[in-house]
C-alpha atoms as a PDB file:
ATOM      1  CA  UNK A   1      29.636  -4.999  28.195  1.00  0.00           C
ATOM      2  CA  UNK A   2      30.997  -6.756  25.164  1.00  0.00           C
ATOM      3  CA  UNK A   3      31.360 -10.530  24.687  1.00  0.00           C
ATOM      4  CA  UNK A   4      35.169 -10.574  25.208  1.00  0.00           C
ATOM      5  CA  UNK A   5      34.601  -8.504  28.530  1.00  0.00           C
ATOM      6  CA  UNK A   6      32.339 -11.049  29.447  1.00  0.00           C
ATOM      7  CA  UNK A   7      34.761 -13.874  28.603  1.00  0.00           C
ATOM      8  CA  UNK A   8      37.008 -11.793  30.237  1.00  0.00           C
ATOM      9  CA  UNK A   9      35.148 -11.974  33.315  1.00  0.00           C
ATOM     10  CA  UNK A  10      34.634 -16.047  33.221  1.00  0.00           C
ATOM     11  CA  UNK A  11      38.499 -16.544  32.852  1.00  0.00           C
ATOM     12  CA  UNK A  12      39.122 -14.621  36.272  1.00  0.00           C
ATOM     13  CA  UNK A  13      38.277 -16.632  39.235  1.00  0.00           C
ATOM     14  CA  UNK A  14      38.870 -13.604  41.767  1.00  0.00           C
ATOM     15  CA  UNK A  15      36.047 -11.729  39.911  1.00  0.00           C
ATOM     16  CA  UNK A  16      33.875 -14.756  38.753  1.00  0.00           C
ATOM     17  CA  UNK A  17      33.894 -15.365  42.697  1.00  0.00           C
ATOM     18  CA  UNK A  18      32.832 -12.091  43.609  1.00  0.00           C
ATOM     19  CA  UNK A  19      30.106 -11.938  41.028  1.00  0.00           C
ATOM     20  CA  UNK A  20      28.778 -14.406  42.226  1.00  0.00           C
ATOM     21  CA  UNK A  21      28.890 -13.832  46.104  1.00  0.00           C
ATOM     22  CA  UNK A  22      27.213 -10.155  45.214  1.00  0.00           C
ATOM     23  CA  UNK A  23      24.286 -11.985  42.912  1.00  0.00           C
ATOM     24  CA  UNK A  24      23.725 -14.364  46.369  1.00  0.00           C
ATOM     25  CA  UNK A  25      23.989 -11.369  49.079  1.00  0.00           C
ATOM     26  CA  UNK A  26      21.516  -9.426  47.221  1.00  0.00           C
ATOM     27  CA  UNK A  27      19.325 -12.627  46.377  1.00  0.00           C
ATOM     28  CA  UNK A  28      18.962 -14.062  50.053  1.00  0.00           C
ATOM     29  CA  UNK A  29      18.593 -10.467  51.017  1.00  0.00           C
ATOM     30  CA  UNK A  30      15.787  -9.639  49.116  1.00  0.00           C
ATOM     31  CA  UNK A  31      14.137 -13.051  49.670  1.00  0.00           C
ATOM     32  CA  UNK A  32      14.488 -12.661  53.044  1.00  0.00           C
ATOM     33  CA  UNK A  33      12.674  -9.345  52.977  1.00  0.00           C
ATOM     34  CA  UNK A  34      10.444 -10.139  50.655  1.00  0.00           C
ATOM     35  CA  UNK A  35       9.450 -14.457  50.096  1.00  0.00           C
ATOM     36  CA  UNK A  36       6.761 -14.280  47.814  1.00  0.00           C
ATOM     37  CA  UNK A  37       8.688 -11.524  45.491  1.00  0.00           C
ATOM     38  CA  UNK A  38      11.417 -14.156  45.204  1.00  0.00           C
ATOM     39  CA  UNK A  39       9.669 -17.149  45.399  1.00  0.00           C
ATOM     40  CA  UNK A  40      12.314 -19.139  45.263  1.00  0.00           C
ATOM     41  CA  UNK A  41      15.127 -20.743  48.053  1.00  0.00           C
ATOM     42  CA  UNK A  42      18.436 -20.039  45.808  1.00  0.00           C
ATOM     43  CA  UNK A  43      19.366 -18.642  42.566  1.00  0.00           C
ATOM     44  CA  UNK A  44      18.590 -21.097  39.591  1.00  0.00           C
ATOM     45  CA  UNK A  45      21.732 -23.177  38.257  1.00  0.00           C
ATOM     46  CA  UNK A  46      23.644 -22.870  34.924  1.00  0.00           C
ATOM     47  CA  UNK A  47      22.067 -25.539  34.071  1.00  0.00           C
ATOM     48  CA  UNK A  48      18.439 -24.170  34.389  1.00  0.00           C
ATOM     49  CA  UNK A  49      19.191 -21.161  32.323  1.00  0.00           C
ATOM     50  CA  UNK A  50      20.850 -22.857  29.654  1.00  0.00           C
ATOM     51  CA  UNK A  51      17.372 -24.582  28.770  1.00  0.00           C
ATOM     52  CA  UNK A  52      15.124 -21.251  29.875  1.00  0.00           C
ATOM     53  CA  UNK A  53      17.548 -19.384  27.027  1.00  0.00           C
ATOM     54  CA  UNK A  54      16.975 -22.320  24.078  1.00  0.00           C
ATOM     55  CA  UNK A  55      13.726 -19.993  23.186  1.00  0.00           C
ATOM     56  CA  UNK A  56      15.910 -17.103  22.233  1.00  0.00           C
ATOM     57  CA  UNK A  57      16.127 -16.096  18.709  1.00  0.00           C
ATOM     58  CA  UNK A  58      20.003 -16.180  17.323  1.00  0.00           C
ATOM     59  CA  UNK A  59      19.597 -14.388  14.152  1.00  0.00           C
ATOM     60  CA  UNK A  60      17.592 -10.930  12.911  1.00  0.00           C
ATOM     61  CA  UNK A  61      17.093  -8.207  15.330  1.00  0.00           C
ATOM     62  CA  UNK A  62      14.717  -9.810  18.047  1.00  0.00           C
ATOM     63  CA  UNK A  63      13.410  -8.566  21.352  1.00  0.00           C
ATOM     64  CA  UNK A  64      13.422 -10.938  24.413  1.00  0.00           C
ATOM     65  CA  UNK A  65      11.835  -9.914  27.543  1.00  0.00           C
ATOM     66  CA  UNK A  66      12.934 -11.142  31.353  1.00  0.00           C
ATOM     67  CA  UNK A  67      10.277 -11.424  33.935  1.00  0.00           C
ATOM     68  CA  UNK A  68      11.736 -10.986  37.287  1.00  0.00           C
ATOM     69  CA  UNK A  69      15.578 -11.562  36.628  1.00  0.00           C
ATOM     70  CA  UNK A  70      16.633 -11.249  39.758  1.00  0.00           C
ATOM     71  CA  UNK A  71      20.285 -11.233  40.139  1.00  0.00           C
ATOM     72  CA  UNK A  72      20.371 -12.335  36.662  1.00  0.00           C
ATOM     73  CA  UNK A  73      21.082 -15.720  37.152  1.00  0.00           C
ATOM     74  CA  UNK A  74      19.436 -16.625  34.375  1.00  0.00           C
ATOM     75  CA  UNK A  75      20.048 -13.097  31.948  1.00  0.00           C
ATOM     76  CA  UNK A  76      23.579 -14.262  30.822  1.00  0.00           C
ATOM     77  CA  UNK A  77      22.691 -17.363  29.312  1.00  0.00           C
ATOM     78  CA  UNK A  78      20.241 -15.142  27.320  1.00  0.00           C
ATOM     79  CA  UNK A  79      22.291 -12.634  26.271  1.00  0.00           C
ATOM     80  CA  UNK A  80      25.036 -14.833  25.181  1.00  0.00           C
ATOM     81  CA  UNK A  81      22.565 -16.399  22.656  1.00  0.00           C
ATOM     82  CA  UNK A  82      21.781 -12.799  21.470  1.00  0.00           C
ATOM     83  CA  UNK A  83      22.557 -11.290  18.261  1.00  0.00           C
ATOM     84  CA  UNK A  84      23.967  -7.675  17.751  1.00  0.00           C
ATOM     85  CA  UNK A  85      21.116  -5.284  17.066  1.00  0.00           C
ATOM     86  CA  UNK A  86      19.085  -7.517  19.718  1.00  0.00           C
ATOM     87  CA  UNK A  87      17.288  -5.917  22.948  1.00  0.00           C
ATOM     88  CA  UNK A  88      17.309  -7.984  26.336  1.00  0.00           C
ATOM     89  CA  UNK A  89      14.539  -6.115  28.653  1.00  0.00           C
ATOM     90  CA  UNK A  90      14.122  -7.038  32.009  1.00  0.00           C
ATOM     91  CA  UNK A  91      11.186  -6.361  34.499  1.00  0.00           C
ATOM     92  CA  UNK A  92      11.986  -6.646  37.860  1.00  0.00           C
ATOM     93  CA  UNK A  93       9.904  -5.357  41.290  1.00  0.00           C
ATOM     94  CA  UNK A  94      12.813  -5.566  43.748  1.00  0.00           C
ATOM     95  CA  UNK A  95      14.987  -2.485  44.020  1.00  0.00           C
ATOM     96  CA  UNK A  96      17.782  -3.793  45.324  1.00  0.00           C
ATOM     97  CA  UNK A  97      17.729  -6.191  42.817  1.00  0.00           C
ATOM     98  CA  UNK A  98      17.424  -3.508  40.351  1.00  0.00           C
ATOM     99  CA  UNK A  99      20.382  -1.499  40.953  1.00  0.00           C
ATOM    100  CA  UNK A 100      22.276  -5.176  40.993  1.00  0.00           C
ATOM    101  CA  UNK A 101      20.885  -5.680  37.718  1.00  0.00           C
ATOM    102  CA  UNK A 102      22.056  -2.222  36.425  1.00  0.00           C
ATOM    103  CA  UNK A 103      25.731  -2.347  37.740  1.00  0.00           C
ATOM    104  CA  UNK A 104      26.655  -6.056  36.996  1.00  0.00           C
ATOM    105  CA  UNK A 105      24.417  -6.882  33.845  1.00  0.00           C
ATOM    106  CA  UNK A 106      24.796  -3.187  31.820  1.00  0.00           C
ATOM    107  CA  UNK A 107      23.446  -4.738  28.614  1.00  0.00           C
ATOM    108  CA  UNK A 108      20.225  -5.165  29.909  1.00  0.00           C
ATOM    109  CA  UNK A 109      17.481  -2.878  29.586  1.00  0.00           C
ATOM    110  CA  UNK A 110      16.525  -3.153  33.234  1.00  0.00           C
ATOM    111  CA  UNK A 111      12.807  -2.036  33.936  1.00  0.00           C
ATOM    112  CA  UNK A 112      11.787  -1.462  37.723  1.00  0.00           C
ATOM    113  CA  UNK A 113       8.049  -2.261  38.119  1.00  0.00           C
ATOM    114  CA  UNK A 114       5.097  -4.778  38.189  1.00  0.00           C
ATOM    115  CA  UNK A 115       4.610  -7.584  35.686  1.00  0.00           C
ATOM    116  CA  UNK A 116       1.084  -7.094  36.722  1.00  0.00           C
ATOM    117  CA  UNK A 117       1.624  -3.380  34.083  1.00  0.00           C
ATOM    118  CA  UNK A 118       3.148  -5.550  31.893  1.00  0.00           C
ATOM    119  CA  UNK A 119       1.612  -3.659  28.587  1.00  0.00           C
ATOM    120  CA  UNK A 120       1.885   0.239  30.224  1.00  0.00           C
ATOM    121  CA  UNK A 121       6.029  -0.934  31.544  1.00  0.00           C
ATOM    122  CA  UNK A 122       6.485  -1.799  27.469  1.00  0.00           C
ATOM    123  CA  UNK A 123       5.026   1.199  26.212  1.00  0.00           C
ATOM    124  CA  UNK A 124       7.233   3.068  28.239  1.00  0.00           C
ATOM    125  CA  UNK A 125       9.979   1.472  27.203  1.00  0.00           C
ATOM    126  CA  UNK A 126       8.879   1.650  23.287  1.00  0.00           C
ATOM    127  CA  UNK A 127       8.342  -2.135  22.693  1.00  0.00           C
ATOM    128  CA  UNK A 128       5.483  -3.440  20.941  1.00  0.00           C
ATOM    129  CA  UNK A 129       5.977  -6.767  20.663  1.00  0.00           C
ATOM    130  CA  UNK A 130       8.521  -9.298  21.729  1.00  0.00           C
ATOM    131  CA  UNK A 131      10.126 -12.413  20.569  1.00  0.00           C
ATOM    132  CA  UNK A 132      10.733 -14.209  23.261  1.00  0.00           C
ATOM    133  CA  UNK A 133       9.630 -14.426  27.028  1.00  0.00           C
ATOM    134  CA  UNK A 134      11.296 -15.603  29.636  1.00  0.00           C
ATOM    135  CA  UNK A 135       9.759 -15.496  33.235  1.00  0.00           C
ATOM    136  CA  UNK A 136      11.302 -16.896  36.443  1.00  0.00           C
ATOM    137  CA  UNK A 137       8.323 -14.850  38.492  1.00  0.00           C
ATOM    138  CA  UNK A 138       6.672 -17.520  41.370  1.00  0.00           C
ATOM    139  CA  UNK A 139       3.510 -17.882  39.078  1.00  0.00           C
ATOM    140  CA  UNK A 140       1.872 -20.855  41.449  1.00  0.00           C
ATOM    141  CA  UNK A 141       1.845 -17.626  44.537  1.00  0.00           C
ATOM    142  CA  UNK A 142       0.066 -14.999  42.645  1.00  0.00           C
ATOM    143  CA  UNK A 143      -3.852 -15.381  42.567  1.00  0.00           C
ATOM    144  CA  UNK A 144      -6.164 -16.731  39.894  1.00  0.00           C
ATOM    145  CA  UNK A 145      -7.073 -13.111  38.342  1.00  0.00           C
ATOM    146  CA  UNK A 146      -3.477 -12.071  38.519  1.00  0.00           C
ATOM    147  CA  UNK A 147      -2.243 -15.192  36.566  1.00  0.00           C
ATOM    148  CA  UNK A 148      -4.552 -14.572  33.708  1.00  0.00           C
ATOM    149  CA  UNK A 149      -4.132 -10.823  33.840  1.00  0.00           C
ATOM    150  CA  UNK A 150      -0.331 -10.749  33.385  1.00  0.00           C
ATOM    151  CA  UNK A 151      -0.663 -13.969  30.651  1.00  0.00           C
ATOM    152  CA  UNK A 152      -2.975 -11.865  28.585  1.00  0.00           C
ATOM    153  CA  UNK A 153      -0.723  -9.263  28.529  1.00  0.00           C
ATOM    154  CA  UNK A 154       2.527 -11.512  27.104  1.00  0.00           C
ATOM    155  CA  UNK A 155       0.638 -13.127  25.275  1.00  0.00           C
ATOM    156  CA  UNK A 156      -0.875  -9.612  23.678  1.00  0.00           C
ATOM    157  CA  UNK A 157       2.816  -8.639  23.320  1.00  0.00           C
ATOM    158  CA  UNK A 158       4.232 -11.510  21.757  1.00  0.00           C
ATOM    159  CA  UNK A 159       4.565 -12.173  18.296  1.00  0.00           C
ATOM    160  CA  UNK A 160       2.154 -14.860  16.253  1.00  0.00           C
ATOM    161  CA  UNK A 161       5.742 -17.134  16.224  1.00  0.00           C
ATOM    162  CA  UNK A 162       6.804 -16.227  19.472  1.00  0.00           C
ATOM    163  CA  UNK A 163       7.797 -18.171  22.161  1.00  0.00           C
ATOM    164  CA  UNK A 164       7.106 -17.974  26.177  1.00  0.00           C
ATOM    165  CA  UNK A 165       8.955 -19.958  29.046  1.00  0.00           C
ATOM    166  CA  UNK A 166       8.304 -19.961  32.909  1.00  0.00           C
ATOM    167  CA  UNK A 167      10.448 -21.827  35.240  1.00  0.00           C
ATOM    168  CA  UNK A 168       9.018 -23.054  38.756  1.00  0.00           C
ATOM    169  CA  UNK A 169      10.011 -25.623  41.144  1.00  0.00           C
ATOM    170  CA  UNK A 170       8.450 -29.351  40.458  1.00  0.00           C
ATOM    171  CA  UNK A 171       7.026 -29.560  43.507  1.00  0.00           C
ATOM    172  CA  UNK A 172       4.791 -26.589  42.912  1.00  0.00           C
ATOM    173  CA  UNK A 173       3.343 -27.414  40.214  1.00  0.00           C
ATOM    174  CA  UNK A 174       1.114 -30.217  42.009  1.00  0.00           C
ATOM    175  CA  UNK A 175       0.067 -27.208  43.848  1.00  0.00           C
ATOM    176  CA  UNK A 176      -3.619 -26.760  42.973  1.00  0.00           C
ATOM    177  CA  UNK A 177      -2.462 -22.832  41.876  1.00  0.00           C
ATOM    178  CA  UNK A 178       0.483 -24.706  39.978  1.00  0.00           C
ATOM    179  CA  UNK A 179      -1.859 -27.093  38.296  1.00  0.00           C
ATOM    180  CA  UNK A 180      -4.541 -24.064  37.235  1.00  0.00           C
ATOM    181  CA  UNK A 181      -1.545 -22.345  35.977  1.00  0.00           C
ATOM    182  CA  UNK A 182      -0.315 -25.386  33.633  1.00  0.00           C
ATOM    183  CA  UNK A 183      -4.142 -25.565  32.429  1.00  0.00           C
ATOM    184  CA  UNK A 184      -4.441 -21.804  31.675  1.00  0.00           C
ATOM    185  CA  UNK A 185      -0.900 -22.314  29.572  1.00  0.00           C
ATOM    186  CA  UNK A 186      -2.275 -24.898  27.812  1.00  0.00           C
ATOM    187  CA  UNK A 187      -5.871 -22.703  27.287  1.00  0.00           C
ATOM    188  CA  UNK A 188      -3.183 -19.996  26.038  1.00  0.00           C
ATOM    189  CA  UNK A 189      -0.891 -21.170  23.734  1.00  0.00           C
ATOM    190  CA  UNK A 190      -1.033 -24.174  20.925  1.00  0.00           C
ATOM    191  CA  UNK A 191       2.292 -25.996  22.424  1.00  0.00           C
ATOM    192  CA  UNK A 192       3.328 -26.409  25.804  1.00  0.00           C
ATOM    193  CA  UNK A 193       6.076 -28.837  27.026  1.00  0.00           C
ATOM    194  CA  UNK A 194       7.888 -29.154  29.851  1.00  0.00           C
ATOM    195  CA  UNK A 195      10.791 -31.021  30.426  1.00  0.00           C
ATOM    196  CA  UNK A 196      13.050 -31.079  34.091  1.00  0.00           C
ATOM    197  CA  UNK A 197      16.588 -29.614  35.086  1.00  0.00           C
ATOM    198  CA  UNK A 198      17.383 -32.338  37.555  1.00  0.00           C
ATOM    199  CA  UNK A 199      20.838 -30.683  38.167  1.00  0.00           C
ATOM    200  CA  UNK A 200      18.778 -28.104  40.109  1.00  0.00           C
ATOM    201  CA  UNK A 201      18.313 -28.597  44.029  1.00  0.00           C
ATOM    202  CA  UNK A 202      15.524 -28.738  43.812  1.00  0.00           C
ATOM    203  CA  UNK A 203      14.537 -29.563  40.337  1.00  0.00           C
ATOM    204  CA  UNK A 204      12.951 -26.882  37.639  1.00  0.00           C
ATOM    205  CA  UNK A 205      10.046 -27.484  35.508  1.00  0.00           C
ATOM    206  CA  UNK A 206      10.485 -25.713  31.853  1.00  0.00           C
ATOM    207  CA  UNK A 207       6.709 -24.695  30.485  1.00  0.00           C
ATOM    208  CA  UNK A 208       7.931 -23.908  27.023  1.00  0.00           C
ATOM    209  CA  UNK A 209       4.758 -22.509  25.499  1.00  0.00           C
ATOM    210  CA  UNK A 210       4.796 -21.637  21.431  1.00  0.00           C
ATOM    211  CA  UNK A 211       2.403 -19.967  19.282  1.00  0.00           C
ATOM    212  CA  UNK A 212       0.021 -17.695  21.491  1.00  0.00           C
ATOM    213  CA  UNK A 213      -3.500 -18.559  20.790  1.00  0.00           C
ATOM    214  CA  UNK A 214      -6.145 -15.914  19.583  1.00  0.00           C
ATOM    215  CA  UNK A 215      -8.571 -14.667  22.351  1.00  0.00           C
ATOM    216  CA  UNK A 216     -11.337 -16.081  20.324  1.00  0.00           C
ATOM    217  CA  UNK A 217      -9.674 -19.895  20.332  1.00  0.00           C
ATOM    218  CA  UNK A 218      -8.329 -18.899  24.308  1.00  0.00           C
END
């Protein structure tokens, strides 16, 4: 899909409107089926994704990967920050949301599998190393070993500049898993920030994370 397709596609209410009520039938479908895939109680705003996408190179030829896109909610604020020659890859576990992926967002390289293979998925797809990461995966519901083993792998295929953000509700990160997460991001990488969408019901935490530390200083 080209940028004046996509433009296209904003101008038009009629199909703007049924975008969007496909991306929420599949969404509350899978989430329904499956809560802790989704982790989440409705798709994240505009708002959300504009400040998830800021970490996305706009120049050179980079490679930014999506951890559990979902219905893409978040995947066309990142490619519209893309430049030509770029690659947009995106992991995802549900299959419904998968096939939703491949008809409505057919720039991205949609990947159906487990973060948890995070290095063996890239292989396959011939990446070695990214640019940027961008995860909306429920990090503060997956255990302690799982947490560091799918870290260790981003961080592995990240570049020495590049750039990693998760996005997770505020309230769950004064979960005690939410809090270990925060401290093994801030074990990981040499900056972490995180500022708040507010005009997210509820609110979104941003943990921007820069700079992936060495396993020697991790």
């Amino acid at each position: 899909m080209t940028t004046d397709s996509i433009a296209g596609e904003h101008r038009s209410p009629l199909l703007r409107r049924a975008r969007h009520l496909s991306e929420y039938r599949t969404f509350f479908s899978t989430a329904l089926r499956h809560p802790k895939m989704v982790g989440a109680a409705t798709p994240t705003s505009t708002a959300v994704a504009s400040t998830a996408a800021q970490v996305v190179p706009t120049t050179g030829q980079p490679v930014v990967l999506e951890l559990g896109p979902g219905t893409g909610s978040m995947s066309e604020g990142i490619h519209r920050r893309l430049p030509t020659g770029a690659r947009h890859v995106g992991v995802e576990l549900g299959a419904e949301m998968v096939e939703h992926l491949r008809t409505h967002k057919p720039w991205m390289e949609v990947v159906h599998g487990d973060v948890r293979e995070l290095r063996q998925l890239l292989d396959s797809s011939g990446v070695e190393q990214v640019d940027a990461v961008i995860s909306s995966i429920p990090w503060s519901l997956l255990t302690h070993d799982d947490q560091d083993a799918i870290l260790g792998q981003i961080t592995e295929a990240l570049t020495p500049d590049g750039a990693f953000t998760a996005v997770a509700y505020l309230h769950a990160e004064r979960s005690s898993s939410g809090k270990r997460f925060r401290n093994r991001l801030q074990d990981t990488f040499d900056e972490v920030v995180s500022p708040v969408t507010w005009r997210n019901l509820p609110p979104i935490v941003h943990y921007v994370c820069r700079r992936p530390l060495t396993a020697e200083r991790a």
